[in-house]
C-alpha atoms as a PDB file:
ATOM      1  CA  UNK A   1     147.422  85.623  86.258  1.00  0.00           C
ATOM      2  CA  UNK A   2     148.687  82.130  85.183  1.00  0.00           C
ATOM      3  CA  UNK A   3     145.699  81.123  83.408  1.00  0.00           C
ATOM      4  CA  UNK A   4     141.860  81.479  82.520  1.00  0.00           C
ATOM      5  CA  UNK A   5     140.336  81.171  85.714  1.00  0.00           C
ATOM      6  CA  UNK A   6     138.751  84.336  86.064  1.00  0.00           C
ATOM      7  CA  UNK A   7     137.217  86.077  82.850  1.00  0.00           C
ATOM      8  CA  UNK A   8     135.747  89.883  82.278  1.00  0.00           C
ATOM      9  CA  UNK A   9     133.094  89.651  79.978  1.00  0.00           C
ATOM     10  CA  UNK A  10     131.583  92.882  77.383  1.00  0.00           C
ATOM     11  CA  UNK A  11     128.137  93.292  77.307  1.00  0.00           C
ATOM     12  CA  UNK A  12     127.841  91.318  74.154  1.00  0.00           C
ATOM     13  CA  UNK A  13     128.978  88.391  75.807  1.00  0.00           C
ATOM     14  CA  UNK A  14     132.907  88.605  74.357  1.00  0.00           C
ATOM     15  CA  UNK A  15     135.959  87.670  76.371  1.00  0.00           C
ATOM     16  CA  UNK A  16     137.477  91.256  77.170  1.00  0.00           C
ATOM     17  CA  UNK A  17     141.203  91.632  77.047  1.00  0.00           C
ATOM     18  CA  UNK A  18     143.084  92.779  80.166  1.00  0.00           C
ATOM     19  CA  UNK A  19     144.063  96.304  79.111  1.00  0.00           C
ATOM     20  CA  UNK A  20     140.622  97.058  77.792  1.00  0.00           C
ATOM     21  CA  UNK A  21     139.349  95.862  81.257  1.00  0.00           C
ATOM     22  CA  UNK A  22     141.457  98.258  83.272  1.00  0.00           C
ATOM     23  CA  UNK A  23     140.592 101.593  80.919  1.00  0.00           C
ATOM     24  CA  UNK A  24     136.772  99.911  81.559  1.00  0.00           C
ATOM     25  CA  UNK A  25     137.718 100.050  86.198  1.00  0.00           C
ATOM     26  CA  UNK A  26     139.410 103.298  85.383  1.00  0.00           C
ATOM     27  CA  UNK A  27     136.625 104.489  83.138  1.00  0.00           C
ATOM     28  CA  UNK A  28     134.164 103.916  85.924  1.00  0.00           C
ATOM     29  CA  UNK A  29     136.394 104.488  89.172  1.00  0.00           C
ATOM     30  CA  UNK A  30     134.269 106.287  91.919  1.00  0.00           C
ATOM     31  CA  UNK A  31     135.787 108.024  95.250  1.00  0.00           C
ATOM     32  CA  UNK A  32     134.832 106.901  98.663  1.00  0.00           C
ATOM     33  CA  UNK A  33     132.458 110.353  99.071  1.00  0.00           C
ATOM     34  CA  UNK A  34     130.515 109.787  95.551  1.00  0.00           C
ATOM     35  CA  UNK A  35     129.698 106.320  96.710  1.00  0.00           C
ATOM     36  CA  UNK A  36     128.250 107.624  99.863  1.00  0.00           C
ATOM     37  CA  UNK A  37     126.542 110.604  97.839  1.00  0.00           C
ATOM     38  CA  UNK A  38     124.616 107.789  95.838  1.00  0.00           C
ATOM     39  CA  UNK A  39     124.232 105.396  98.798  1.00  0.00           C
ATOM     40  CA  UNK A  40     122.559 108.493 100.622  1.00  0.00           C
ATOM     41  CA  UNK A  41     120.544 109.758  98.057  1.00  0.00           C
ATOM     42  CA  UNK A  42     119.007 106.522  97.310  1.00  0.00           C
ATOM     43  CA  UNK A  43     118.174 105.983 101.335  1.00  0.00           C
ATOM     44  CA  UNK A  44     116.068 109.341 101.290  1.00  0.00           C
ATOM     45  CA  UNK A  45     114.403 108.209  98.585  1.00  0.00           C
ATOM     46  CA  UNK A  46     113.291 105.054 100.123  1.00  0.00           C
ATOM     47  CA  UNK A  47     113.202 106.338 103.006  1.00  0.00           C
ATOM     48  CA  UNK A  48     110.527 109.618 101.835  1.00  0.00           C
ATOM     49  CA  UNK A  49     107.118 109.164 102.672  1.00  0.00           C
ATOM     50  CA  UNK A  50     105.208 106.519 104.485  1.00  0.00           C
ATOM     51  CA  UNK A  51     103.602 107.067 108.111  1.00  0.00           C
ATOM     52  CA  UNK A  52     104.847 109.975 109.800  1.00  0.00           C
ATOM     53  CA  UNK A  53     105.444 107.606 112.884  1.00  0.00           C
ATOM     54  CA  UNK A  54     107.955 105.887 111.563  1.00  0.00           C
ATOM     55  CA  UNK A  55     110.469 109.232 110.917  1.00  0.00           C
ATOM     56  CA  UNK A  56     112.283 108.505 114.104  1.00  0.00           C
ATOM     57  CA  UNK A  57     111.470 104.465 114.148  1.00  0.00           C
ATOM     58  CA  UNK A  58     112.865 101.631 112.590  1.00  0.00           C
ATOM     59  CA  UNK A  59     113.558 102.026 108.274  1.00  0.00           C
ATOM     60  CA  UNK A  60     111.937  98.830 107.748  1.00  0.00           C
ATOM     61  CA  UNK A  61     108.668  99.431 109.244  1.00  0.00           C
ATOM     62  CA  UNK A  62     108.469 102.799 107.792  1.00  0.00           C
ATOM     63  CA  UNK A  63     109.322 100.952 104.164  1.00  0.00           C
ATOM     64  CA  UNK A  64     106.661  98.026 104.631  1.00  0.00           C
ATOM     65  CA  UNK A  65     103.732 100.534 105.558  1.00  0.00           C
ATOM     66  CA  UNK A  66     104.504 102.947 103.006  1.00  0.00           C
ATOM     67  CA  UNK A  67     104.265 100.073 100.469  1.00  0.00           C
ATOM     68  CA  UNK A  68     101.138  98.744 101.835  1.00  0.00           C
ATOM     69  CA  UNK A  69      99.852 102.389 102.095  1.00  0.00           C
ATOM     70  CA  UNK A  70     100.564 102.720  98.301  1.00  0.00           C
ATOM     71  CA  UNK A  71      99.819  99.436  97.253  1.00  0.00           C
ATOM     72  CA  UNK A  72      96.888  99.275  98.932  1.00  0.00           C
ATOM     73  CA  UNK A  73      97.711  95.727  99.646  1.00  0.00           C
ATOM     74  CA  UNK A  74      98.069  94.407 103.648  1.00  0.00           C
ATOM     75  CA  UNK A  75     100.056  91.880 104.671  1.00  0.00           C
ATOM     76  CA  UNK A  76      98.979  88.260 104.497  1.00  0.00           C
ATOM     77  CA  UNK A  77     101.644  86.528 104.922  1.00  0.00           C
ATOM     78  CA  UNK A  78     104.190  87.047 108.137  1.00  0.00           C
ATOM     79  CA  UNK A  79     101.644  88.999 110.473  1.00  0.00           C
ATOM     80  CA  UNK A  80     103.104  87.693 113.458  1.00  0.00           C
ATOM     81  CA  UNK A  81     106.632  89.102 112.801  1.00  0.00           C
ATOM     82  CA  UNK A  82     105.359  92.254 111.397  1.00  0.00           C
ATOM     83  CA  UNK A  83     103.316  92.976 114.115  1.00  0.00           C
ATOM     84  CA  UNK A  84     106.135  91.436 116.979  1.00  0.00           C
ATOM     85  CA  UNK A  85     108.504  94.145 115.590  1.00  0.00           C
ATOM     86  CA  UNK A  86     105.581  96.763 115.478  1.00  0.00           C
ATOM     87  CA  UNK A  87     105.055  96.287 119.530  1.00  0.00           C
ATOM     88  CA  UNK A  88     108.707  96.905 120.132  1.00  0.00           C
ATOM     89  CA  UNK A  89     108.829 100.189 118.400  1.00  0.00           C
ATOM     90  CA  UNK A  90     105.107 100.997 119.737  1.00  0.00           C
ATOM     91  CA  UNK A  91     106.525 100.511 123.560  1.00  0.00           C
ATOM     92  CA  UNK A  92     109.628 102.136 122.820  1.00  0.00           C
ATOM     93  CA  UNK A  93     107.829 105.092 121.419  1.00  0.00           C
ATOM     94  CA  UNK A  94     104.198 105.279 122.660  1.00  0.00           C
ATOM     95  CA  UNK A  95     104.824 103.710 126.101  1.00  0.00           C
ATOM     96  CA  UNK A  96     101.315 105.261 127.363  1.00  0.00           C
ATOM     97  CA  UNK A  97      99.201 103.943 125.103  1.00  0.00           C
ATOM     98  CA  UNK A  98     101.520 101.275 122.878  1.00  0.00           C
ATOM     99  CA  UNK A  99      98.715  98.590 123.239  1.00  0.00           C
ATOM    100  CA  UNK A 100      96.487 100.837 121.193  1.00  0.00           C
ATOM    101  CA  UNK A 101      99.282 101.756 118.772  1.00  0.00           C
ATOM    102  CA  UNK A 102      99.369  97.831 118.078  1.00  0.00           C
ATOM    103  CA  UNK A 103      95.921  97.497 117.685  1.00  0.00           C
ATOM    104  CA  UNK A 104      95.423 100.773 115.207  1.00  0.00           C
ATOM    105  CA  UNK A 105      98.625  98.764 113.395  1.00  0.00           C
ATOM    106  CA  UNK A 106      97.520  95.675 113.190  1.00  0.00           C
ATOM    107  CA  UNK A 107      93.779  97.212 111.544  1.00  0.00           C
ATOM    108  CA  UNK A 108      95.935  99.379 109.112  1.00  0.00           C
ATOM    109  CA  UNK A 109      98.420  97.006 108.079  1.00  0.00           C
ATOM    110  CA  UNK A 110      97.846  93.743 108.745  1.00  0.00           C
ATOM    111  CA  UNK A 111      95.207  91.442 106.757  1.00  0.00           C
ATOM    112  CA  UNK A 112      92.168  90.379 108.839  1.00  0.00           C
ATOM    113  CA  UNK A 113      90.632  86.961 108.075  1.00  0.00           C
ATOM    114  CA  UNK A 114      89.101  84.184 110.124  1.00  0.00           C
ATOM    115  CA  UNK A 115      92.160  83.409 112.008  1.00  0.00           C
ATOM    116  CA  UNK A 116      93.225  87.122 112.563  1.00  0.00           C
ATOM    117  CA  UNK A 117      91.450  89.948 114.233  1.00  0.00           C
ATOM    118  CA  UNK A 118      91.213  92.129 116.949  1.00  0.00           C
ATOM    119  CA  UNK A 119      90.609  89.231 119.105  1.00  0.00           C
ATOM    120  CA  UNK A 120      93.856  87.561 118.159  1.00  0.00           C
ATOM    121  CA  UNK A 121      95.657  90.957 118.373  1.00  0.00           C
ATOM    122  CA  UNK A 122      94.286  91.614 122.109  1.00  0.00           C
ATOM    123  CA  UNK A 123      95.428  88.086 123.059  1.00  0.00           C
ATOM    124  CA  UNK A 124      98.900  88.708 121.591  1.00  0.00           C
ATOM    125  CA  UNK A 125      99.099  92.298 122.943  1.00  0.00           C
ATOM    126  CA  UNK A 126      98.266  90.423 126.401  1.00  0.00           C
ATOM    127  CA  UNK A 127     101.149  88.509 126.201  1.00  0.00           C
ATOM    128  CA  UNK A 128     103.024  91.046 125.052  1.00  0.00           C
ATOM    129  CA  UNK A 129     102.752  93.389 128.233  1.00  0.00           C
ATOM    130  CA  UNK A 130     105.645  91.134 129.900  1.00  0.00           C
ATOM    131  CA  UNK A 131     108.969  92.338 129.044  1.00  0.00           C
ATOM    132  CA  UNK A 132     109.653  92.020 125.262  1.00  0.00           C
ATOM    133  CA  UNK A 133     113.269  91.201 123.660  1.00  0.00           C
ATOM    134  CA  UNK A 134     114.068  93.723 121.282  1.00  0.00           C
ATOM    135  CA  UNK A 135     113.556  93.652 117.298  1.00  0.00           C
ATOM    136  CA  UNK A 136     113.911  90.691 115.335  1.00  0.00           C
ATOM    137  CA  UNK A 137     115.574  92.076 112.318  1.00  0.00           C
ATOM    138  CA  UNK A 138     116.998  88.989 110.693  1.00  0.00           C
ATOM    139  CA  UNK A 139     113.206  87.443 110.828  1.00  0.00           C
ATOM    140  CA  UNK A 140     110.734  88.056 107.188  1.00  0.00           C
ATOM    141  CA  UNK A 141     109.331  91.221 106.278  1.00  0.00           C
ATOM    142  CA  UNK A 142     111.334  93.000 108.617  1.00  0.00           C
ATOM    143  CA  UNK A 143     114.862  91.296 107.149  1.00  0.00           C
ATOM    144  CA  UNK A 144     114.423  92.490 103.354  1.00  0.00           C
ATOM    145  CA  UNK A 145     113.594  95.803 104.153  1.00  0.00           C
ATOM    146  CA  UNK A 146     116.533  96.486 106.991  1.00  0.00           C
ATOM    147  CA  UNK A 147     118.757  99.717 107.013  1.00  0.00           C
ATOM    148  CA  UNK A 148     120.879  99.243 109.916  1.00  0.00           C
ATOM    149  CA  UNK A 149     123.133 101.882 109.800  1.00  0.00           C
ATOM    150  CA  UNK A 150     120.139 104.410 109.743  1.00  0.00           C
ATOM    151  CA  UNK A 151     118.215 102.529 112.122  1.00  0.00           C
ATOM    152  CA  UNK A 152     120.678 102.747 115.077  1.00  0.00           C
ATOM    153  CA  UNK A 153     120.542 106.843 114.094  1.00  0.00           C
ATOM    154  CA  UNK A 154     116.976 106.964 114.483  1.00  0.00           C
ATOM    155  CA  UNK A 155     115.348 107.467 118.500  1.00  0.00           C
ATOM    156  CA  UNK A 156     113.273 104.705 118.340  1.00  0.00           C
ATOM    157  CA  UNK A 157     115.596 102.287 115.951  1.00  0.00           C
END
């Protein structure tokens, strides 16, 4: 197109030609329902395991506790968001008794140091029993671990 603006490249790092860069697009063409056959494979994957909770809750949650169930590794850093988003799906879900759903969370998942513990938890859960917006899914760890599409599919999403 009127000059060398835009280059393809070959995995060697050479310029490639415009015919051999269409056979490459043809070569590697995939239909709208193969895409989606990948795309959903790879989402059950992810998406396998964890805490059986989470099967009709929110992807992300279900993704960070399965991780810190495997890893054996809880989460340090971002507590507070983890934990906000945890309450939402815990009164959505376990309205009875969502105050000790936090609490069992928070002692699972969440790492307990001088500044956090139950005490902290019970003070936030206090606050907490006041109405609640909804999930903050564009806040860290619940933002790199979002599904959307199957979260609004899911009950408690």
């Amino acid at each position: 197109f009127n000059g060398n603006e835009r280059r393809a490249y070959r995995p060697d790092g050479s310029k490639m030609d415009l015919d051999y860069f269409l056979k490459v697009i043809e070569a590697n063409l995939q239909t709208k329902e193969s895409l989606q056959e990948v795309s959903n494979k790879k989402i059950k994957e992810v998406l396998t395991g964890g805490p059986e909770e989470f099967a009709d809750g929110p992807p992300c949650l279900q993704m960070i506790c399965k991780e810190i169930q495997e890893s054996g590794t809880k989460l340090k850093d971002e507590r507070d968001r983890f934990l906000y988003n945890y309450m939402v799906f815990a009164k959505k879900k376990f309205s009875e008794n969502w105050e000790k759903k936090v609490l069992e969370a928070a002692r699972n998942y969440i790492l307990y140091d001088e500044i956090w513990g139950d005490g902290k938890v019970e003070e936030k859960i206090k606050y907490w029993k006041k109405d609640t917006a909804g999930f903050k899914c564009n806040d860290l760890p619940i933002s790199s671990y979002c599904a959307r599409g199957t979260c609004l599919k899911r009950k408690f999403g």
